[in-house]
C-alpha atoms as a PDB file:
ATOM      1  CA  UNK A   1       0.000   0.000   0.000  1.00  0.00           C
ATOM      2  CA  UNK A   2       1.205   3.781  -0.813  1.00  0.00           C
ATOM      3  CA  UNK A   3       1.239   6.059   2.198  1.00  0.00           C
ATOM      4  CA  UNK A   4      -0.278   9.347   2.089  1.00  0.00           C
ATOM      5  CA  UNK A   5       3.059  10.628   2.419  1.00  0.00           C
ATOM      6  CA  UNK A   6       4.066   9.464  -0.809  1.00  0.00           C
ATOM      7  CA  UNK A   7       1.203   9.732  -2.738  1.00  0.00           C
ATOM      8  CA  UNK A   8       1.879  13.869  -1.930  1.00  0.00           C
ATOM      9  CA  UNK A   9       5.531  13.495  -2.936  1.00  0.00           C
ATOM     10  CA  UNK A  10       4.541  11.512  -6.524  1.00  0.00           C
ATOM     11  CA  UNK A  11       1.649  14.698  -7.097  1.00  0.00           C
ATOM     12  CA  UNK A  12       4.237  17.089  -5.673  1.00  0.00           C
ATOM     13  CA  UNK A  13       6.836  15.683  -8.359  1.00  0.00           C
ATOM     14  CA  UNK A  14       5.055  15.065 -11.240  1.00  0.00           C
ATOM     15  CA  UNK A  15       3.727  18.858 -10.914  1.00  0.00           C
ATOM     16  CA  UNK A  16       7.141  19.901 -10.619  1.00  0.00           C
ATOM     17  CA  UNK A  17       8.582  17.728 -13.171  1.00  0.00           C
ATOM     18  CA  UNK A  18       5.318  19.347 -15.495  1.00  0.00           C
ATOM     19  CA  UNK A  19       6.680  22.372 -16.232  1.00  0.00           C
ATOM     20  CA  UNK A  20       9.568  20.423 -18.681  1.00  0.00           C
ATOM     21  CA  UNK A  21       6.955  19.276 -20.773  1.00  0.00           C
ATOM     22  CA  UNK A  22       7.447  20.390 -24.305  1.00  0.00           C
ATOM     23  CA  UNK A  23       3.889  21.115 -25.387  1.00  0.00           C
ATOM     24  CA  UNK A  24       4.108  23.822 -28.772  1.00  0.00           C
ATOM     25  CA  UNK A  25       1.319  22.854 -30.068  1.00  0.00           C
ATOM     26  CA  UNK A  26      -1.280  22.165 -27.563  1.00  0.00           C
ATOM     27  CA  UNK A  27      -0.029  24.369 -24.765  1.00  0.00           C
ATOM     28  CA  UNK A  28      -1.835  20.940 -22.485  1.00  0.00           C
ATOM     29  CA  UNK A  29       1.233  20.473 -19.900  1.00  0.00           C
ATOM     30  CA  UNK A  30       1.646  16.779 -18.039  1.00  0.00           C
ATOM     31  CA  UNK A  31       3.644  14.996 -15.342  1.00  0.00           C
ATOM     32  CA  UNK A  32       3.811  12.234 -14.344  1.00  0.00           C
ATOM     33  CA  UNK A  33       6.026  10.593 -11.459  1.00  0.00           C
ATOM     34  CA  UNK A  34       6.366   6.575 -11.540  1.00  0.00           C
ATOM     35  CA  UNK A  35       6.906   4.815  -7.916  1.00  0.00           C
ATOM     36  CA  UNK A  36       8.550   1.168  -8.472  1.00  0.00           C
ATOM     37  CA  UNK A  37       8.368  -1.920  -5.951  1.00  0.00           C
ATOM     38  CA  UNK A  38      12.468  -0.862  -5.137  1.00  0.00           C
ATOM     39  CA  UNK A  39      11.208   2.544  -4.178  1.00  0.00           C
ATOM     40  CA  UNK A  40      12.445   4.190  -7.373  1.00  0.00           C
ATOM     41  CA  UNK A  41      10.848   7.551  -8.828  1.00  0.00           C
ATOM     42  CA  UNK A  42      10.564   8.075 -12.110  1.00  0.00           C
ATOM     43  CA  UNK A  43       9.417  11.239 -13.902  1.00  0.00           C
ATOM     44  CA  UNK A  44       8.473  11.693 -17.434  1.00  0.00           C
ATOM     45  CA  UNK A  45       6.733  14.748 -18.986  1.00  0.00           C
ATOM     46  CA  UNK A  46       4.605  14.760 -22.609  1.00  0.00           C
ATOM     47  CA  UNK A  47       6.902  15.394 -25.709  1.00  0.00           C
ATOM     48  CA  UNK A  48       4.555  16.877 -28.648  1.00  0.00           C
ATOM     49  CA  UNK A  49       6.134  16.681 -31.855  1.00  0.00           C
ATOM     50  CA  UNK A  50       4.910  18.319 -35.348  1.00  0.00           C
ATOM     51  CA  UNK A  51       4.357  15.160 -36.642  1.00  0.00           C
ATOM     52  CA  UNK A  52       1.983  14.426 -33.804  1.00  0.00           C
ATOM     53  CA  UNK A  53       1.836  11.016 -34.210  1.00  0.00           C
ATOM     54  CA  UNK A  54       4.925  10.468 -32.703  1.00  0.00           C
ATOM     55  CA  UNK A  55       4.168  12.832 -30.012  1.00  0.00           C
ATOM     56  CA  UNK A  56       4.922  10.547 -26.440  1.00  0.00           C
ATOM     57  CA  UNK A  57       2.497  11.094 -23.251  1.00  0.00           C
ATOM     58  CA  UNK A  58       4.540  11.777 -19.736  1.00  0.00           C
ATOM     59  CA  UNK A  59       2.826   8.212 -18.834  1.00  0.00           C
ATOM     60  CA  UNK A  60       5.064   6.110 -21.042  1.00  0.00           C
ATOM     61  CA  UNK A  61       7.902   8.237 -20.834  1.00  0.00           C
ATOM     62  CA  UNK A  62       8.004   7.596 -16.934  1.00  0.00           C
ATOM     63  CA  UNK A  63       7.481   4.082 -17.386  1.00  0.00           C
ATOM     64  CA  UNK A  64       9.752   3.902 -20.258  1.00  0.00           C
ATOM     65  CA  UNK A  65      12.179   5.689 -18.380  1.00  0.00           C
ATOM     66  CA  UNK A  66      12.058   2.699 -15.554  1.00  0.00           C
ATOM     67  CA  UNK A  67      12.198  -0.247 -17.843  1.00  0.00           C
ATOM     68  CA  UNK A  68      15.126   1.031 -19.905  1.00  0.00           C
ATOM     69  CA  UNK A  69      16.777   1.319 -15.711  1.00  0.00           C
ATOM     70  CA  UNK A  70      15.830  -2.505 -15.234  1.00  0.00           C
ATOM     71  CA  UNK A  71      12.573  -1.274 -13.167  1.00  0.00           C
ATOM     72  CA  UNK A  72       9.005  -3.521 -13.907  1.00  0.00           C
ATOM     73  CA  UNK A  73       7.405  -3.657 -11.065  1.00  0.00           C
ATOM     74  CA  UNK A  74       5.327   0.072 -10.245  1.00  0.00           C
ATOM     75  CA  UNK A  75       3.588   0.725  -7.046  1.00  0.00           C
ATOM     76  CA  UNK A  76       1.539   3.995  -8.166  1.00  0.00           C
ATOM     77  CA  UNK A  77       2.376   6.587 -10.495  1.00  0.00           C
ATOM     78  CA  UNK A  78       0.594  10.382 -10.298  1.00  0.00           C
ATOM     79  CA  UNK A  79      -0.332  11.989 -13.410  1.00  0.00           C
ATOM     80  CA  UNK A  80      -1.129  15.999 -13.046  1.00  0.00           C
ATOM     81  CA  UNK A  81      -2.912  18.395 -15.776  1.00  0.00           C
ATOM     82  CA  UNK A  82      -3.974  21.455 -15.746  1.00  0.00           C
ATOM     83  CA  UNK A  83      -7.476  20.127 -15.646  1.00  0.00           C
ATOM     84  CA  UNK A  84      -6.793  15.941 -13.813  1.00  0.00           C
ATOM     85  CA  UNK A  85      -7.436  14.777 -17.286  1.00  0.00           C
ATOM     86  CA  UNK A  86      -6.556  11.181 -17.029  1.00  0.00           C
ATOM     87  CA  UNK A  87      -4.519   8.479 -18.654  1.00  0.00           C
ATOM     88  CA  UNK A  88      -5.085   7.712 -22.626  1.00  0.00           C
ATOM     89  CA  UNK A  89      -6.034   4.332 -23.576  1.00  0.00           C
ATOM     90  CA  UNK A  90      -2.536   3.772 -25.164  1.00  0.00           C
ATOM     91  CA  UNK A  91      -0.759   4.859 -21.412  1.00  0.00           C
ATOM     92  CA  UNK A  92      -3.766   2.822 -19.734  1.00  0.00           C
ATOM     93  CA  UNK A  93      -2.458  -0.400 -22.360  1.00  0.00           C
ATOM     94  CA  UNK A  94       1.455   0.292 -21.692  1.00  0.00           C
ATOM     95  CA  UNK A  95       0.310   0.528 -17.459  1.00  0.00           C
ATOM     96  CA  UNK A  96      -0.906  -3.103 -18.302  1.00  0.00           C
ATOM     97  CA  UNK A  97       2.077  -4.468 -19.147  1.00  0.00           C
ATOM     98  CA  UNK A  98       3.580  -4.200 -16.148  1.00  0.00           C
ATOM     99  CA  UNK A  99       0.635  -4.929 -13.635  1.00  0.00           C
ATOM    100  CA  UNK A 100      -3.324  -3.878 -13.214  1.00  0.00           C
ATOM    101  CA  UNK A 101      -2.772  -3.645  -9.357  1.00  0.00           C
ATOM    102  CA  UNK A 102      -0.708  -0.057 -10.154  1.00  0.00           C
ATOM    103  CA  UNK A 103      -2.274   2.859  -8.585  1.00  0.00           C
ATOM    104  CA  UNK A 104      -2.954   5.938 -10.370  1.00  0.00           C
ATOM    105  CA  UNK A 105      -3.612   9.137  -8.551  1.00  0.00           C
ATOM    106  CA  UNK A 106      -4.966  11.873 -11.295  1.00  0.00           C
ATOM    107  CA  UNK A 107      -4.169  15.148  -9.674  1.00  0.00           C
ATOM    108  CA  UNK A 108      -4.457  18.738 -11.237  1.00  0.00           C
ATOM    109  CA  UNK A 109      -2.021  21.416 -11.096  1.00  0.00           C
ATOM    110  CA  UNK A 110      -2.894  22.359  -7.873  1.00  0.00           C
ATOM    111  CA  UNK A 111      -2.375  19.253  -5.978  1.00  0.00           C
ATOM    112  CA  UNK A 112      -5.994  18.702  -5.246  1.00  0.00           C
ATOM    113  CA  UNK A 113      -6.448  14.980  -6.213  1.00  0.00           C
ATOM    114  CA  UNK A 114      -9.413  13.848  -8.055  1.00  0.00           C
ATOM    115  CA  UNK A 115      -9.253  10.231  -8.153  1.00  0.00           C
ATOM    116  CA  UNK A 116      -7.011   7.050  -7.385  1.00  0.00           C
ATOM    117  CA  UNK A 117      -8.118   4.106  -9.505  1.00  0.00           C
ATOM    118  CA  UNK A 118      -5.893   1.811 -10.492  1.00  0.00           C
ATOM    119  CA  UNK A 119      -5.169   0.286 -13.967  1.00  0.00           C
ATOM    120  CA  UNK A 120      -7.229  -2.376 -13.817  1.00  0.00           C
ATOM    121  CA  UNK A 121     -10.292  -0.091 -13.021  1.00  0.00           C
ATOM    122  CA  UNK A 122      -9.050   2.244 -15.698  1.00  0.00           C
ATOM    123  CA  UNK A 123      -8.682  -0.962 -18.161  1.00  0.00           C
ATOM    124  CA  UNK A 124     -10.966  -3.448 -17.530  1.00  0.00           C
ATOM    125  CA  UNK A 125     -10.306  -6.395 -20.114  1.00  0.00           C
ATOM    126  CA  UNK A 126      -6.937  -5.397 -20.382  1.00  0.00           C
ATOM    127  CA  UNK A 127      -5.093  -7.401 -23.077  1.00  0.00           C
ATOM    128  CA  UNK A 128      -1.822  -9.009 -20.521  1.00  0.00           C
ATOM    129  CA  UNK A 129       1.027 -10.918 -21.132  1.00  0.00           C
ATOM    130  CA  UNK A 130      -0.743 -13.632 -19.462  1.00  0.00           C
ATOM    131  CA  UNK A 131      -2.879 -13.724 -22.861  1.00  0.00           C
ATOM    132  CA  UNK A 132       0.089 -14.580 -24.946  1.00  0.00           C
ATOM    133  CA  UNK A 133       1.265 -18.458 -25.009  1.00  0.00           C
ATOM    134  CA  UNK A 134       4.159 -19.193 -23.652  1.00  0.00           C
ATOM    135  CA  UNK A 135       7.232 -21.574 -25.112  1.00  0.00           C
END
């Protein structure tokens, strides 16, 4: 279980971490701060690119971020907007990949939390690795 304590800390460092976002186009500014099971933080902000189909949400940059550092197992990770908008169906689908038990806390850029689902309950009949046969 997260403490309160660091549940604060993840919001307090994904708004901080926020303000590196590169966002020329849609001026729409996120953090996000990834906790792992080893007690690891790892921040990632949303990279817009002209081509926007290779823009990258703050989501998978955190968790991308942790993998490429040898870290798969995430205890929460806080994701701040402007407005708490929450994860996109492809972050939700990466989240998967490494566990539906994850915790989410969707905070604005005030602090004030709006909800703390976790990927499961943002993904329900979320395609696993547990779906794939195994050799």
């Amino acid at each position: 279980m997260v403490s309160n304590e660091m549940k604060e800390k993840l919001v307090q460092m994904a708004i901080e971490t926020r303000q590196n976002a590169y966002v020329p186009y849609s001026h729409y500014q996120v953090g996000a701060a990834l906790l792992t099971s080893s007690g690891k933080i790892f921040c990632g902000v949303n990279i817009e690119n002209a081509a926007y189909p290779t823009t990258m949400c703050a989501e998978r940059v955190a968790v991308f971020k942790a993998v490429s550092e040898g870290e798969k197992k995430f205890e929460a990770i806080a994701v701040v907007t402007e407005n708490a908008g929450v994860c996109c169906g492809g972050c939700r689908q990466v989240l998967a990949e490494f566990g539906l038990e994850t915790l989410v806390i969707i905070a604005d850029d005030k602090g004030k939390v709006r909800c703390e689902p976790t990927v499961g309950d943002l993904l329900p009949g979320a395609f696993t690795p547990d779906q794939l046969p195994r050799k």
